[in-house]
C-alpha atoms as a PDB file:
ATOM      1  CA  UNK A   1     -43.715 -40.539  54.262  1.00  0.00           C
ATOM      2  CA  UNK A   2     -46.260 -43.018  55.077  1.00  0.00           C
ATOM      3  CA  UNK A   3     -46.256 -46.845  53.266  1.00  0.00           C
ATOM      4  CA  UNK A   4     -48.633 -47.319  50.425  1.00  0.00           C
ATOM      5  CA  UNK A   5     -47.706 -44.389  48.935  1.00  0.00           C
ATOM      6  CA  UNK A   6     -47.637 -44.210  45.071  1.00  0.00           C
ATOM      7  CA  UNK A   7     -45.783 -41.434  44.684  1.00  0.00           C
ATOM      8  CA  UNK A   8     -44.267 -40.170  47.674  1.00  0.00           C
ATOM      9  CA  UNK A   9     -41.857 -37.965  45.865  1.00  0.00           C
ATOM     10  CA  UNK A  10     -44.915 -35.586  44.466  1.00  0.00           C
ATOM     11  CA  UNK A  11     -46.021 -36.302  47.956  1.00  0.00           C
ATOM     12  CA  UNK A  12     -43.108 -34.575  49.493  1.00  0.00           C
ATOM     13  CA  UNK A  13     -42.644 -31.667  47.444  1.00  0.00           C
ATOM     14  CA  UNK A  14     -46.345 -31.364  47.642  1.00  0.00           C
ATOM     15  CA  UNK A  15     -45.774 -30.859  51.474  1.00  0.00           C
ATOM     16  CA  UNK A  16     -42.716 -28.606  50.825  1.00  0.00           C
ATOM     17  CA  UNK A  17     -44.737 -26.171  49.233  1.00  0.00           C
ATOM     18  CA  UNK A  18     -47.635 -26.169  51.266  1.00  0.00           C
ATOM     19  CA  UNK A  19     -45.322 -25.422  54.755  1.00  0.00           C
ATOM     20  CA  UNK A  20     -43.686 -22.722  52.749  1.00  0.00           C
ATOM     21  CA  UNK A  21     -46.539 -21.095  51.497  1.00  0.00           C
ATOM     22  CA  UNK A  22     -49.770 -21.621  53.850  1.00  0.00           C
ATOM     23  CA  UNK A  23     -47.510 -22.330  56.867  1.00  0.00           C
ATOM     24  CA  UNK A  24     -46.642 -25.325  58.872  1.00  0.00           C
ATOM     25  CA  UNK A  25     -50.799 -25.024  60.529  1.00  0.00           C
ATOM     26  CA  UNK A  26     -53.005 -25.739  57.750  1.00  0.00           C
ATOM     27  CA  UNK A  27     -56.042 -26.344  59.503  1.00  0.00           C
ATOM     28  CA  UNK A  28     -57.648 -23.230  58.387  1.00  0.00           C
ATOM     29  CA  UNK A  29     -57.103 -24.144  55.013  1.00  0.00           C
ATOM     30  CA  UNK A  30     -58.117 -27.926  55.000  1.00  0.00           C
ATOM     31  CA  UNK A  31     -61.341 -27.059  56.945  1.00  0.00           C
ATOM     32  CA  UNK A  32     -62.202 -24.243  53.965  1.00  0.00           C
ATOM     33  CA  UNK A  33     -61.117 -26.925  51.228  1.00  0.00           C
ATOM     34  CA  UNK A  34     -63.464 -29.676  53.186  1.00  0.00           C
ATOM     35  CA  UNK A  35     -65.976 -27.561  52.738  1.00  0.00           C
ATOM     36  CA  UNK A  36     -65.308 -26.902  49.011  1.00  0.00           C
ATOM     37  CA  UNK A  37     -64.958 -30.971  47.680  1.00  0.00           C
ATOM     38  CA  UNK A  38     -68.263 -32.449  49.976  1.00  0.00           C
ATOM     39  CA  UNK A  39     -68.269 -35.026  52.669  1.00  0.00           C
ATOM     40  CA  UNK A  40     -68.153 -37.964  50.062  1.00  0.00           C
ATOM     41  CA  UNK A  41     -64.520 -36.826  49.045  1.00  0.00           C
ATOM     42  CA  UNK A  42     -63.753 -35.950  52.289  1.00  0.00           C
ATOM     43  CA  UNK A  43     -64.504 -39.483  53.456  1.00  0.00           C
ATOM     44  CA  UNK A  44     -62.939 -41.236  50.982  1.00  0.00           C
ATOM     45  CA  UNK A  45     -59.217 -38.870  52.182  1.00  0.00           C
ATOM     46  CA  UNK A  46     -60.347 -39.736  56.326  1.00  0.00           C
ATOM     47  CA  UNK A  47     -60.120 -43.177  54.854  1.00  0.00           C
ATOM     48  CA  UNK A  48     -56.451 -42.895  53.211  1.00  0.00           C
ATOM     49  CA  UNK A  49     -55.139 -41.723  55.947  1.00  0.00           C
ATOM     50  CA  UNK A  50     -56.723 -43.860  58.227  1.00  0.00           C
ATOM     51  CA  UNK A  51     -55.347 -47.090  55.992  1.00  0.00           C
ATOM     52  CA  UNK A  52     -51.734 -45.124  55.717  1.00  0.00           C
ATOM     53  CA  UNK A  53     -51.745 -45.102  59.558  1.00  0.00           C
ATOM     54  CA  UNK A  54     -51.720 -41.185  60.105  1.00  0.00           C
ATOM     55  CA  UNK A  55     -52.889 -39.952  63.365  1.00  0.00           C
ATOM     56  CA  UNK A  56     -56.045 -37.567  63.714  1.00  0.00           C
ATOM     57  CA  UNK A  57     -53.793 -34.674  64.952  1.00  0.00           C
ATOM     58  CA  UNK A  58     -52.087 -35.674  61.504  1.00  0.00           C
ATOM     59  CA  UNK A  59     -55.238 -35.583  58.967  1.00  0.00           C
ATOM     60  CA  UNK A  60     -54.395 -31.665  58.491  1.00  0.00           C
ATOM     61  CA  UNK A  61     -51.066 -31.852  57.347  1.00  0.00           C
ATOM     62  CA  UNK A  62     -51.187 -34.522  55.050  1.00  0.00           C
ATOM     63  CA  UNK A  63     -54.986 -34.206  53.449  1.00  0.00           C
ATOM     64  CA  UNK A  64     -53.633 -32.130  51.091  1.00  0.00           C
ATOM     65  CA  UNK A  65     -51.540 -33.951  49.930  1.00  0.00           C
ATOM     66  CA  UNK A  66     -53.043 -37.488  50.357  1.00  0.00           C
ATOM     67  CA  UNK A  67     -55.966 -35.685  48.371  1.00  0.00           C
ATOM     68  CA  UNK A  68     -53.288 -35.501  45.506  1.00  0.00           C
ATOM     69  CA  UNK A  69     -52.518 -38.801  45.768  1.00  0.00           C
ATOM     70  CA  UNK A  70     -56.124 -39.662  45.689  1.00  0.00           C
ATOM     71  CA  UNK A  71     -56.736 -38.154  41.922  1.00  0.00           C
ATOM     72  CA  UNK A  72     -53.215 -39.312  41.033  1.00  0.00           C
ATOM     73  CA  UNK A  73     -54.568 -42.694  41.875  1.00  0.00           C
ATOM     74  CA  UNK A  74     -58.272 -42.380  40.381  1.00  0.00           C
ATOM     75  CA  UNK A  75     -59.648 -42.931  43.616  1.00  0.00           C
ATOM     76  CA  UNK A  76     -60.967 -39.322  43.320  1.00  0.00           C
ATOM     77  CA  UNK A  77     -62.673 -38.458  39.762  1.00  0.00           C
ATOM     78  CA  UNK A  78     -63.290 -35.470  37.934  1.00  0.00           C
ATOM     79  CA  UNK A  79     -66.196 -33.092  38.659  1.00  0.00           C
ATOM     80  CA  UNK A  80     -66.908 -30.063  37.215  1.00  0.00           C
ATOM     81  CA  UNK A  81     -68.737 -28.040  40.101  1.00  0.00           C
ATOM     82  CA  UNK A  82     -65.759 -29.418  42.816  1.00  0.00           C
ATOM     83  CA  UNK A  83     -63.239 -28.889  40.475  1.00  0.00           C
ATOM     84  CA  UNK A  84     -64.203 -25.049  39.688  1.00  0.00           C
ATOM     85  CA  UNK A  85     -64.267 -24.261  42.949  1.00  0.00           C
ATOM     86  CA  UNK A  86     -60.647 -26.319  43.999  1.00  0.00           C
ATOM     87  CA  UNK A  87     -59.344 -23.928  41.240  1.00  0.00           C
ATOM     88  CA  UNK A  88     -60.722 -20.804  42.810  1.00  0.00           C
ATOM     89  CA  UNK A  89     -59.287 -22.113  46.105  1.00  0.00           C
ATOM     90  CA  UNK A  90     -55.696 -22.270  45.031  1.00  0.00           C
ATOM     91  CA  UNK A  91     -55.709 -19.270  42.875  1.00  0.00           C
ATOM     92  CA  UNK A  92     -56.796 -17.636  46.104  1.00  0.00           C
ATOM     93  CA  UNK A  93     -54.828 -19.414  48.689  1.00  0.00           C
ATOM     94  CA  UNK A  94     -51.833 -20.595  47.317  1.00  0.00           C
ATOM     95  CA  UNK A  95     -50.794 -18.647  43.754  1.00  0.00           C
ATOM     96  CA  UNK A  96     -51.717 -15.260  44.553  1.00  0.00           C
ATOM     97  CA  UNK A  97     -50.020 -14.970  47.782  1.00  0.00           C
ATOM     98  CA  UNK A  98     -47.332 -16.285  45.599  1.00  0.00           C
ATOM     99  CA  UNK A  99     -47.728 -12.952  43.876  1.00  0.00           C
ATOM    100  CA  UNK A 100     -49.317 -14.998  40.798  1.00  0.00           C
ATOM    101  CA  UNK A 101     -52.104 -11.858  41.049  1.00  0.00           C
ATOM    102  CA  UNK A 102     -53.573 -12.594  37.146  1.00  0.00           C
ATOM    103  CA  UNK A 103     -53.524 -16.867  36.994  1.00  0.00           C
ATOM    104  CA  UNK A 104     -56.294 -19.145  37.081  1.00  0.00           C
ATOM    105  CA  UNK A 105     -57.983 -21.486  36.127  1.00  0.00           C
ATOM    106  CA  UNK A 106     -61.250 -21.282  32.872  1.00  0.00           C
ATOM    107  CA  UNK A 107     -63.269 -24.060  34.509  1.00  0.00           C
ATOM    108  CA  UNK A 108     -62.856 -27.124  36.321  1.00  0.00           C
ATOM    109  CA  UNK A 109     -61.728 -29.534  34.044  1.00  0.00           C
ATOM    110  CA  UNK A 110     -58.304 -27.169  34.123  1.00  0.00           C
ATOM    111  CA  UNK A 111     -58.091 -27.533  37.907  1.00  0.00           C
ATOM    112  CA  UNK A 112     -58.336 -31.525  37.273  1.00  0.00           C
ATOM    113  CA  UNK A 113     -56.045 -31.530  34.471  1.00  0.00           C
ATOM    114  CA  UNK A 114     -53.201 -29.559  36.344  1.00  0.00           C
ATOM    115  CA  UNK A 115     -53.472 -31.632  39.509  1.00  0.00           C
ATOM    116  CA  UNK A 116     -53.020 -34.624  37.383  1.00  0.00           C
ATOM    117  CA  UNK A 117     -50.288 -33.297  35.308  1.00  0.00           C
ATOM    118  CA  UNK A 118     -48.622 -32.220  38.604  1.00  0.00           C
ATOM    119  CA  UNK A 119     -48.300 -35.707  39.961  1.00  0.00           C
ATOM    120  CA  UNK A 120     -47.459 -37.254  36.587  1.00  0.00           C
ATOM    121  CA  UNK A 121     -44.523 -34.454  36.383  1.00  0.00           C
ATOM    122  CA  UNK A 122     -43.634 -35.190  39.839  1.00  0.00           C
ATOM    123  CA  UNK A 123     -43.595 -39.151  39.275  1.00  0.00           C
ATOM    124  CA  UNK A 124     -41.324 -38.505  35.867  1.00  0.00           C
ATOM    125  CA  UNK A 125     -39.182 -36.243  37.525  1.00  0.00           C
ATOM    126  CA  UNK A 126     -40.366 -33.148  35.993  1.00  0.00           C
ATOM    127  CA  UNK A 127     -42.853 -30.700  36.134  1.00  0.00           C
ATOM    128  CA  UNK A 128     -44.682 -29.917  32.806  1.00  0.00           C
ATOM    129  CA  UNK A 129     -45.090 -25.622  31.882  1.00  0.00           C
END
């Protein structure tokens, strides 16, 4: 974990999950989420883990996760249209290969909601149902 970190524990198991689940390569998924939140969110990650003193070959494995932070830390907001589609991204990519084959998400204010009740769980030490 990297300095500057708010909360490098949600960080971590953030990670944890991610290598388990999508696989230690994640560029495939990182370029399809890119693609999904805009180049004005996508800067303002390239610019966290720039400051945080990653490494380009880095930027895959952590922009997940530094993304996370990014929300947890207000530094990305809420938007409906990005949100819906995050939603429909980890439904897709990350629950249902979980075998989660009826979750998701109404609408975007649910993705929001659950990635900041994730890192508020993870910063209390638990995770909320």
């Amino acid at each position: 974990a990297k300095t500057g970190q708010i909360n490098i524990g949600g960080h971590e198991i953030l990670h944890g999950i991610l290598e388990k689940y999508v696989g230690e390569n994640q560029s495939n998924v990182v370029e399809s989420f890119k693609n999904i939140i805009g180049k004005e969110q996508v800067s303002i990650v390239e610019q966290e883990l720039n400051l945080r003193g990653y490494k380009p070959e880095e930027f895959d494995k952590e922009f997940l996760t530094v993304y996370s932070d990014a929300i947890a830390t207000n530094k990305i907001s809420y938007n409906e249209n990005i949100f819906t589609q995050i939603g429909d991204f980890i439904v897709t990519n990350i629950l249902r290969p979980l075998g989660f084959s009826k979750i998701g998400f109404e609408d975007g204010q649910q993705v929001y909601n659950f990635m900041k009740e994730y890192q508020k769980g993870i910063s209390e030490g638990s995770l909320t149902k």
